[in-house]
PDB file of N, CA and C in Angstrom:
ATOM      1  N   UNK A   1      -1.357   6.940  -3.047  1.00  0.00           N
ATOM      2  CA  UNK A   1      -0.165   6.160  -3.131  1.00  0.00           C
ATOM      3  C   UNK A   1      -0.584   4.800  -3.668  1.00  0.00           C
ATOM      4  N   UNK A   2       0.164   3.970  -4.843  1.00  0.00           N
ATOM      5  CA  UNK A   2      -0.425   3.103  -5.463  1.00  0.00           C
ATOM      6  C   UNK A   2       0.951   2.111  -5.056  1.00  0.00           C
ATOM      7  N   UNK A   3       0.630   0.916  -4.804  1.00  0.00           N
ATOM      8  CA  UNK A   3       1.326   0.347  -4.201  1.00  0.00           C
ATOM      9  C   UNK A   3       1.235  -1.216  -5.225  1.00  0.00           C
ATOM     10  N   UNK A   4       1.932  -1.496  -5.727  1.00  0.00           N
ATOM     11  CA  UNK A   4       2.090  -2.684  -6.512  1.00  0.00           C
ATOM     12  C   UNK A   4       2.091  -4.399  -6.128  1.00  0.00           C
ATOM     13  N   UNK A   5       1.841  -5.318  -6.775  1.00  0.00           N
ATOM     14  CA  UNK A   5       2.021  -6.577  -5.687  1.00  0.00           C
ATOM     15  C   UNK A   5       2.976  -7.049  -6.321  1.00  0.00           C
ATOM     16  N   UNK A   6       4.284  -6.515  -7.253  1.00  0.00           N
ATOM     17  CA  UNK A   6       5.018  -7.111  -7.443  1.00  0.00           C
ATOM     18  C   UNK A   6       5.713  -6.634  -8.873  1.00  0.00           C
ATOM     19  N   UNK A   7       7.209  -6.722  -8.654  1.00  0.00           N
ATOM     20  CA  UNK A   7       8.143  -6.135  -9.735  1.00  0.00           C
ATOM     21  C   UNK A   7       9.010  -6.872 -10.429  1.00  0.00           C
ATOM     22  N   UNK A   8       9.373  -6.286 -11.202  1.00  0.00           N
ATOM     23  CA  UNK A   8      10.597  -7.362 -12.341  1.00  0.00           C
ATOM     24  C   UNK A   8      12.116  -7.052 -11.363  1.00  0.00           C
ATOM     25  N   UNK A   9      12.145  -6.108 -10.547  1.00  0.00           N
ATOM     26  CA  UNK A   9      13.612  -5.709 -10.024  1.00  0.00           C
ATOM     27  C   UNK A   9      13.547  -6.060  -8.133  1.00  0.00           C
ATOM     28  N   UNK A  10      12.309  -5.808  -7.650  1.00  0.00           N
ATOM     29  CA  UNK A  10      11.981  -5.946  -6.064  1.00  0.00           C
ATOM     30  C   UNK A  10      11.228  -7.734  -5.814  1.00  0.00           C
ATOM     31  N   UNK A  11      10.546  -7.943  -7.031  1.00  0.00           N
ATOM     32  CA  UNK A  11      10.163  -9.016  -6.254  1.00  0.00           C
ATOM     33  C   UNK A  11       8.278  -8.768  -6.306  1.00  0.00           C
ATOM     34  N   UNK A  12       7.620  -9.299  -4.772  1.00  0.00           N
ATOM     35  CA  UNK A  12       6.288 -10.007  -4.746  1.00  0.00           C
ATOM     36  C   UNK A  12       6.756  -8.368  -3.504  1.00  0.00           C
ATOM     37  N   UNK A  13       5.602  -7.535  -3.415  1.00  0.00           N
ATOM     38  CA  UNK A  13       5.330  -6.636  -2.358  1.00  0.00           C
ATOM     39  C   UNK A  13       4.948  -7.192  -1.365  1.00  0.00           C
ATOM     40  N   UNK A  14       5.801  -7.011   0.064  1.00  0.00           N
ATOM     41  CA  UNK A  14       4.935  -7.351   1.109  1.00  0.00           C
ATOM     42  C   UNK A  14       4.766  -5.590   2.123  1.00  0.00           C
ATOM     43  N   UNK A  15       3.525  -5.862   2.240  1.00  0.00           N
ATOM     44  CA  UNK A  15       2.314  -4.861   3.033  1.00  0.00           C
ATOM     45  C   UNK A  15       2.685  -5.083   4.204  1.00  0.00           C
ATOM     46  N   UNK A  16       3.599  -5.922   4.647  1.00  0.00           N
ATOM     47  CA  UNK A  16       3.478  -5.782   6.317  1.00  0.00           C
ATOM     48  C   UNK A  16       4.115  -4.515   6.983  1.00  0.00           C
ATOM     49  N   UNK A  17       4.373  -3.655   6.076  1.00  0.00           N
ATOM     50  CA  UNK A  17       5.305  -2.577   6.540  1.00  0.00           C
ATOM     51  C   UNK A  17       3.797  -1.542   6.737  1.00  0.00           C
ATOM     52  N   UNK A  18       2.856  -1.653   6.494  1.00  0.00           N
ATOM     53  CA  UNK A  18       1.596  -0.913   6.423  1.00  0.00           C
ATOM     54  C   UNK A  18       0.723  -0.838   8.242  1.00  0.00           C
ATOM     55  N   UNK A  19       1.866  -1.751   8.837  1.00  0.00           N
ATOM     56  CA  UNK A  19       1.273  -1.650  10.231  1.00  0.00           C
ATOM     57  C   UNK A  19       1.168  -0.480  11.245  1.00  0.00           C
ATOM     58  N   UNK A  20       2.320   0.249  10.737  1.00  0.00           N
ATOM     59  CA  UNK A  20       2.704   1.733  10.949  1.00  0.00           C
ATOM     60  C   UNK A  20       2.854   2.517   9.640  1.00  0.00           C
ATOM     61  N   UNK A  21       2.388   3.431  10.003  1.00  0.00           N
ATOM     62  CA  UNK A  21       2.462   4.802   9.081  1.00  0.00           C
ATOM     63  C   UNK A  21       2.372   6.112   9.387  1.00  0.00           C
ATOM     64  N   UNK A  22       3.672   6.594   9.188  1.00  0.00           N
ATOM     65  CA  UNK A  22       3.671   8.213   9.522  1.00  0.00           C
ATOM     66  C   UNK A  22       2.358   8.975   9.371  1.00  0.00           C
ATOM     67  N   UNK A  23       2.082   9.956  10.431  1.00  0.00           N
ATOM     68  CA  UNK A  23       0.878  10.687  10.451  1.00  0.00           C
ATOM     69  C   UNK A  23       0.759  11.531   9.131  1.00  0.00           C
ATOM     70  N   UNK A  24       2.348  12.112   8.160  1.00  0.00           N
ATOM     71  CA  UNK A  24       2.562  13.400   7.255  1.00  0.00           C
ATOM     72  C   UNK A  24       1.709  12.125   6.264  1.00  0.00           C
ATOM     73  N   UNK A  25       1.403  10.893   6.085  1.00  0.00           N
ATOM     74  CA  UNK A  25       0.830  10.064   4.922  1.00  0.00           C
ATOM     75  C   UNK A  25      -0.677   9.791   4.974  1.00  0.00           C
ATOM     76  N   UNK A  26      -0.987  10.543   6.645  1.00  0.00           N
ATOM     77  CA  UNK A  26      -2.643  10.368   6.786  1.00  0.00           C
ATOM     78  C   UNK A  26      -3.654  10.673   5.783  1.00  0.00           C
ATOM     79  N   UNK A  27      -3.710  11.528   4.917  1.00  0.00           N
ATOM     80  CA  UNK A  27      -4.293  12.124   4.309  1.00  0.00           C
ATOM     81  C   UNK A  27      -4.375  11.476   2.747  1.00  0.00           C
ATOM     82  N   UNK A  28      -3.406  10.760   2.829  1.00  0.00           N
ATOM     83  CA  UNK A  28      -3.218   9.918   1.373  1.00  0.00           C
ATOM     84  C   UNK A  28      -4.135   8.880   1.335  1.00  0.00           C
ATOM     85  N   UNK A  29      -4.494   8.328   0.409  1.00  0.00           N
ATOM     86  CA  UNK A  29      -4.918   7.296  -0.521  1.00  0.00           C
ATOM     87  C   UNK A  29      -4.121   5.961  -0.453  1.00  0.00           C
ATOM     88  N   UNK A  30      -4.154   4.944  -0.144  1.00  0.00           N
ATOM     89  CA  UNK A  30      -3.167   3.967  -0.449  1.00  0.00           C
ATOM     90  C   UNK A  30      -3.910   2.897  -1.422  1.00  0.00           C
ATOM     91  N   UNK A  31      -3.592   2.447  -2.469  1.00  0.00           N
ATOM     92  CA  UNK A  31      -4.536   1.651  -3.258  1.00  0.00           C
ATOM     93  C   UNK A  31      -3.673   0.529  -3.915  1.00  0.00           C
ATOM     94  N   UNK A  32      -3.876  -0.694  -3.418  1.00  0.00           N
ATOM     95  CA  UNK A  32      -2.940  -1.716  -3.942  1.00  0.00           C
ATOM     96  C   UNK A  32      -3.707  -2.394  -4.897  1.00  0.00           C
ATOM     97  N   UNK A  33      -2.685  -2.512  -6.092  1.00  0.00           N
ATOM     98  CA  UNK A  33      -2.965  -2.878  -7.640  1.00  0.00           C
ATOM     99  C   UNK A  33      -2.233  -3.835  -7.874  1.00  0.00           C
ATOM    100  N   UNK A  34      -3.469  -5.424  -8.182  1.00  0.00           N
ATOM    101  CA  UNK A  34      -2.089  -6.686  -8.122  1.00  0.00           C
ATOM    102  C   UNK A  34      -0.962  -6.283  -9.314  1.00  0.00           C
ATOM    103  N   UNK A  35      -1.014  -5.979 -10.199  1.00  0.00           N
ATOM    104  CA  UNK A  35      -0.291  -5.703 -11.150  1.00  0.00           C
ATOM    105  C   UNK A  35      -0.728  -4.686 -12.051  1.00  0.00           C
ATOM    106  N   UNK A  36       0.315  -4.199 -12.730  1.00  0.00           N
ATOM    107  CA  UNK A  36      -0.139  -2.933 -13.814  1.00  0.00           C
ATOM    108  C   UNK A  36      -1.293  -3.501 -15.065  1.00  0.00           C
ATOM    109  N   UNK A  37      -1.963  -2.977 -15.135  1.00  0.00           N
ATOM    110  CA  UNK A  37      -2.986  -3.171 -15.321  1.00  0.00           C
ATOM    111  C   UNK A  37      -4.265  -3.648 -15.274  1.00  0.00           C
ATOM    112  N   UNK A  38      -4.256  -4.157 -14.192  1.00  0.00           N
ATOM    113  CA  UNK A  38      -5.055  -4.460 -13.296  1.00  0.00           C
ATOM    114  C   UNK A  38      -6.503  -3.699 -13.249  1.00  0.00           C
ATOM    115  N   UNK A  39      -7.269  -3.524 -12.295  1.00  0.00           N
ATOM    116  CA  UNK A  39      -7.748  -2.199 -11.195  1.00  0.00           C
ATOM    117  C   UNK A  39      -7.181  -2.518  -9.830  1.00  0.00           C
ATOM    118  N   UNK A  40      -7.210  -1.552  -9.145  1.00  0.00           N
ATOM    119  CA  UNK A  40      -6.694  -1.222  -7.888  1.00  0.00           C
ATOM    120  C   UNK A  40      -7.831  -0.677  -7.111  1.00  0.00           C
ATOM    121  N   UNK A  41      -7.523  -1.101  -5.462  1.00  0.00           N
ATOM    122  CA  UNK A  41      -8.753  -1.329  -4.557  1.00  0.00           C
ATOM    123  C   UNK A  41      -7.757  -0.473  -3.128  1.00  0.00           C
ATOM    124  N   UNK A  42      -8.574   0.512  -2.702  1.00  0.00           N
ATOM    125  CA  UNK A  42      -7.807   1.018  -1.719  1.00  0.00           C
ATOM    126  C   UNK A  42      -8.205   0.539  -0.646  1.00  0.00           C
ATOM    127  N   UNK A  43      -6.742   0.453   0.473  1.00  0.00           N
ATOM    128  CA  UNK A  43      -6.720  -0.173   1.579  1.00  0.00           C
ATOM    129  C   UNK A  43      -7.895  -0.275   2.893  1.00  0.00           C
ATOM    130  N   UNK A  44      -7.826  -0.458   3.263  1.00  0.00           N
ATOM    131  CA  UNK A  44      -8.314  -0.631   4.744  1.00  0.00           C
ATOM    132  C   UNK A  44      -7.296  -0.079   5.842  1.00  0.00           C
ATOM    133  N   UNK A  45      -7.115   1.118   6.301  1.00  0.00           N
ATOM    134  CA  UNK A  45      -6.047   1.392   6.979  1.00  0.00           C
ATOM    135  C   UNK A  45      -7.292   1.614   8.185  1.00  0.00           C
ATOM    136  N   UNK A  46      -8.044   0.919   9.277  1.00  0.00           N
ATOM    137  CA  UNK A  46      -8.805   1.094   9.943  1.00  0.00           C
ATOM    138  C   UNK A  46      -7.536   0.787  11.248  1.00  0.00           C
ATOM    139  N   UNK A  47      -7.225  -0.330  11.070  1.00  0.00           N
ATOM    140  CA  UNK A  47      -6.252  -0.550  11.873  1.00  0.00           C
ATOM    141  C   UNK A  47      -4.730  -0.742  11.844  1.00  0.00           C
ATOM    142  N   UNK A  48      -4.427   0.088  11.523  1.00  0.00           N
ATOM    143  CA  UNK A  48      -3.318   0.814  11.400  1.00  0.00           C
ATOM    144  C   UNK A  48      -2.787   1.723  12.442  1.00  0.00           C
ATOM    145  N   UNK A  49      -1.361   1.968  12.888  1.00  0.00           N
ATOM    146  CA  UNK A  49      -1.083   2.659  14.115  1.00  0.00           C
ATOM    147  C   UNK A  49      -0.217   3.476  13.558  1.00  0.00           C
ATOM    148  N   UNK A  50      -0.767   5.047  13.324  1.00  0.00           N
ATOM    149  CA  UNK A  50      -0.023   5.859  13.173  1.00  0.00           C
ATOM    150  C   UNK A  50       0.984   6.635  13.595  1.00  0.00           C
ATOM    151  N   UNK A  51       2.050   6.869  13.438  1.00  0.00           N
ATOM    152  CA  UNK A  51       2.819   7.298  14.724  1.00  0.00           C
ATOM    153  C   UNK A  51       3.484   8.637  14.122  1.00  0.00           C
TER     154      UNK A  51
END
């Protein structure tokens, strides 16, 4: 899951929604990319509370 830091229609991404995450997304990848074209660096979900 590639997660953007920001859009022409949403705005600047905020990650605070990353505090919880459904268990069906455990298995995913999350990799936030400041912008398209960039590179992208995947998260740290160490502490994270899955529910």
């Amino acid at each position: 899951m590639i997660l953007y830091g920001g859009s022409g229609d949403f705005g600047r991404a905020d990650l605070a929604f990353l505090n919880r995450i459904p268990r069906e997304l455990r298995d995913y990848a999350f990799i936030y990319q400041p912008s398209l074209g960039l590179p992208g660096n995947e998260l740290d979900l160490t502490d994270v509370e899955w529910f």
